[in-house]
C-alpha atoms as a PDB file:
ATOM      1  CA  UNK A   1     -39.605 -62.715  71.966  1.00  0.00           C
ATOM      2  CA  UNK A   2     -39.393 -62.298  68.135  1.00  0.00           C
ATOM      3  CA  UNK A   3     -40.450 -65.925  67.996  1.00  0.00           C
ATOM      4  CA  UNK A   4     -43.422 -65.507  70.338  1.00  0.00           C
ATOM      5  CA  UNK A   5     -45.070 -62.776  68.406  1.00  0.00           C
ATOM      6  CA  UNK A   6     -44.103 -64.779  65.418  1.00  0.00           C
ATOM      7  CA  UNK A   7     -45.848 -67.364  66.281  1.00  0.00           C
ATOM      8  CA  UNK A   8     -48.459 -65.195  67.593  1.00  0.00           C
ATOM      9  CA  UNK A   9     -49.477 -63.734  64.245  1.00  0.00           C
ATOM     10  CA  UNK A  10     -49.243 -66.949  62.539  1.00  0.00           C
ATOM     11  CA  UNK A  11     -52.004 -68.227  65.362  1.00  0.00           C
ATOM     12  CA  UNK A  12     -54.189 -65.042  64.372  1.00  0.00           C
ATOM     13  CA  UNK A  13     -53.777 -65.732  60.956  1.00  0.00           C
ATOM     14  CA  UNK A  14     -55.091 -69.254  61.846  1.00  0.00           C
ATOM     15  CA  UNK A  15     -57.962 -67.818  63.421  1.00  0.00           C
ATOM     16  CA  UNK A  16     -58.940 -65.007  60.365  1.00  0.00           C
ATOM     17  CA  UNK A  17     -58.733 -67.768  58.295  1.00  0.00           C
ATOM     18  CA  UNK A  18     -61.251 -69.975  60.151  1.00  0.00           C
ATOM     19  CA  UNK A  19     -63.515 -67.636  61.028  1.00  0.00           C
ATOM     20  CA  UNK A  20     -63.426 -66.100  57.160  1.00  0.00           C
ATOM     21  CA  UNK A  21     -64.191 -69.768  55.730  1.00  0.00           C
ATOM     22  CA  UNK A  22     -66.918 -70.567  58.820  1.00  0.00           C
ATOM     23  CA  UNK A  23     -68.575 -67.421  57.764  1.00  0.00           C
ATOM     24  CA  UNK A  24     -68.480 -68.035  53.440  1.00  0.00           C
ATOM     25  CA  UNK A  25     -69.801 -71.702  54.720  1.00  0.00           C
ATOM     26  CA  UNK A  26     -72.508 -69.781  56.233  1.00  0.00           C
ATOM     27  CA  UNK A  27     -73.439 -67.652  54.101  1.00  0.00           C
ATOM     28  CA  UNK A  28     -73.391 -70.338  51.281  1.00  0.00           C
ATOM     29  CA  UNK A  29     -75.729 -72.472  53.467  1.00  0.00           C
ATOM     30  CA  UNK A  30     -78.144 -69.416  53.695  1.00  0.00           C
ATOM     31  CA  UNK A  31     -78.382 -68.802  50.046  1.00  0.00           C
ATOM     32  CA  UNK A  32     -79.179 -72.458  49.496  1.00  0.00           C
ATOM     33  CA  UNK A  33     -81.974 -72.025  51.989  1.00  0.00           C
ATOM     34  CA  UNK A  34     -83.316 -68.570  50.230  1.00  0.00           C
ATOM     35  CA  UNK A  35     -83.032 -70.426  47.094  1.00  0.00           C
ATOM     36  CA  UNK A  36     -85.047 -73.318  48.207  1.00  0.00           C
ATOM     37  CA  UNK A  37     -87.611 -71.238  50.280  1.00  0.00           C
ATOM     38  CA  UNK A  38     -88.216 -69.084  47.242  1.00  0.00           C
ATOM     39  CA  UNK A  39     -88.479 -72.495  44.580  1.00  0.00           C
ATOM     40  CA  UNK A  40     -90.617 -73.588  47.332  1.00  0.00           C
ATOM     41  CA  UNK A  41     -93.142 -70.325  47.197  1.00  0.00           C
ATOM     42  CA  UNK A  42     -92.995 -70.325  43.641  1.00  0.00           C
ATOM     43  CA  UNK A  43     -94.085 -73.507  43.171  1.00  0.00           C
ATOM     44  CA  UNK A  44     -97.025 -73.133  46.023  1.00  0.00           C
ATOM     45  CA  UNK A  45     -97.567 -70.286  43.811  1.00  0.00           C
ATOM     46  CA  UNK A  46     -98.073 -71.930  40.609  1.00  0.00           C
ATOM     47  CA  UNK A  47    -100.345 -74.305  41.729  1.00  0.00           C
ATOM     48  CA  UNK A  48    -102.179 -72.158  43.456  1.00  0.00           C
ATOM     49  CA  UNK A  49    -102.825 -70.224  40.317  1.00  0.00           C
ATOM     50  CA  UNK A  50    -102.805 -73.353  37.570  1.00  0.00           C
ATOM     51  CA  UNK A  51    -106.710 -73.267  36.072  1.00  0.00           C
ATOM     52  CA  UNK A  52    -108.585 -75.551  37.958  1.00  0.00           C
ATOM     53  CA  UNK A  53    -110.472 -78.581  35.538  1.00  0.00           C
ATOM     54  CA  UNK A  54    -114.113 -76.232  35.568  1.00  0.00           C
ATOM     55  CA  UNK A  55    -111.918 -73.318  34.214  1.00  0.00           C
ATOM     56  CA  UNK A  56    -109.890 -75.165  31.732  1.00  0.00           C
ATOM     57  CA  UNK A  57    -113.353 -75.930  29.744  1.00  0.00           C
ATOM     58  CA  UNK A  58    -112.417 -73.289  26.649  1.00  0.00           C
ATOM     59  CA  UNK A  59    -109.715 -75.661  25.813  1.00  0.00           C
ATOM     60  CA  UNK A  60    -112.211 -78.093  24.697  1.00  0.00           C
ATOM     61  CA  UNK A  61    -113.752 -75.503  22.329  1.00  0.00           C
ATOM     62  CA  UNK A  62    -112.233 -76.555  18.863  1.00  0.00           C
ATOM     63  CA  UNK A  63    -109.815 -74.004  18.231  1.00  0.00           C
ATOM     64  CA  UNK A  64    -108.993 -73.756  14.144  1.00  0.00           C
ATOM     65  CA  UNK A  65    -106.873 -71.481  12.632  1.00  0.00           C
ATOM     66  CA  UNK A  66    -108.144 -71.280   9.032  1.00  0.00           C
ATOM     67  CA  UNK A  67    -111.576 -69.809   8.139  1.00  0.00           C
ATOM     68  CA  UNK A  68    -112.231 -72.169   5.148  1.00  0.00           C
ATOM     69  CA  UNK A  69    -111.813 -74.987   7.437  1.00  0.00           C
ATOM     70  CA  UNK A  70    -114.005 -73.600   9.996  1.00  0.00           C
ATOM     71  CA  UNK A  71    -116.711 -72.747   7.846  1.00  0.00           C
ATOM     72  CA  UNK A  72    -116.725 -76.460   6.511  1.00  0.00           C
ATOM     73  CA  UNK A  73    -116.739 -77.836   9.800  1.00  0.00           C
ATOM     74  CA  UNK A  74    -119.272 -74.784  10.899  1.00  0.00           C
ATOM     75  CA  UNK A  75    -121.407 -76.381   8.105  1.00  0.00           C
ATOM     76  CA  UNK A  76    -120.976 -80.021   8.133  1.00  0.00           C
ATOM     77  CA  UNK A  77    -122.194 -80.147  11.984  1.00  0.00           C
ATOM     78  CA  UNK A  78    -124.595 -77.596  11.786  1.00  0.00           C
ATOM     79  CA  UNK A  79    -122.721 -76.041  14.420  1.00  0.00           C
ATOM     80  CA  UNK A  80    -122.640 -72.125  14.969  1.00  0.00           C
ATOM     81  CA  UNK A  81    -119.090 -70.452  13.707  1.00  0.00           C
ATOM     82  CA  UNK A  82    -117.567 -67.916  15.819  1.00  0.00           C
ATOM     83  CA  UNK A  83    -114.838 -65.895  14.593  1.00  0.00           C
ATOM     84  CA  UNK A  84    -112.732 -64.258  17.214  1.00  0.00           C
ATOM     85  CA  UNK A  85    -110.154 -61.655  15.708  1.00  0.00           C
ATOM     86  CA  UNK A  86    -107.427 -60.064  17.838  1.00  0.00           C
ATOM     87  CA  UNK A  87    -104.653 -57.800  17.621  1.00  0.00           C
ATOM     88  CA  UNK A  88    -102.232 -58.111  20.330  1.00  0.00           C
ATOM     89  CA  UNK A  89    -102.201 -60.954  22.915  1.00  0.00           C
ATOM     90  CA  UNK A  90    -104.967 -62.999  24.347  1.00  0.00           C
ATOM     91  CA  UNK A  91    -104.213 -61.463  27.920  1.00  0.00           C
ATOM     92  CA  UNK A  92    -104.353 -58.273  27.435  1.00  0.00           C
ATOM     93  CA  UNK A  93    -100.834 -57.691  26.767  1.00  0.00           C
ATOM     94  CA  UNK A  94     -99.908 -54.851  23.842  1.00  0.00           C
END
């Protein structure tokens, strides 16, 4: 008898053990999916968002951090000078 139920908790031991490594497997496999569904929606996201060519025109504008330089340029093109000052960030941020 003693080796019956032995063996018996040995079998249910067994079993806990498969049934505790089926479900890590499991879970592990669903992370990898949530990870992969959210890269995937991020990335959707992105380009969804990313400046299309007709709104990426200011980049063309020539940008110049010094004022001497500008006002050279500003002069040697007969070009307009417009002097943008800011305290914070360009988006709004504080």
């Amino acid at each position: 008898m003693r080796k019956v139920i032995g063996a018996l908790v040995v079998l249910n031991l067994v079993v806990l053990g498969l049934v505790g490594a089926t479900t890590a497997a499991l879970r592990q496999r669903a992370q990898e999916r949530e990870a992969l569904a959210c890269r995937d929606f991020v990335q959707t996201r992105v380009r969804q968002l990313d400046l299309k060519p007709e709104e990426r025109r200011w980049e063309e504008i020539g940008w110049l951090h010094d004022v001497d330089e500008a006002i050279r340029l500003s002069r040697k093109h007969h070009r307009p000078l417009l002097v943008y000052c800011l305290d914070g960030h360009l988006d709004g941020r504080s």
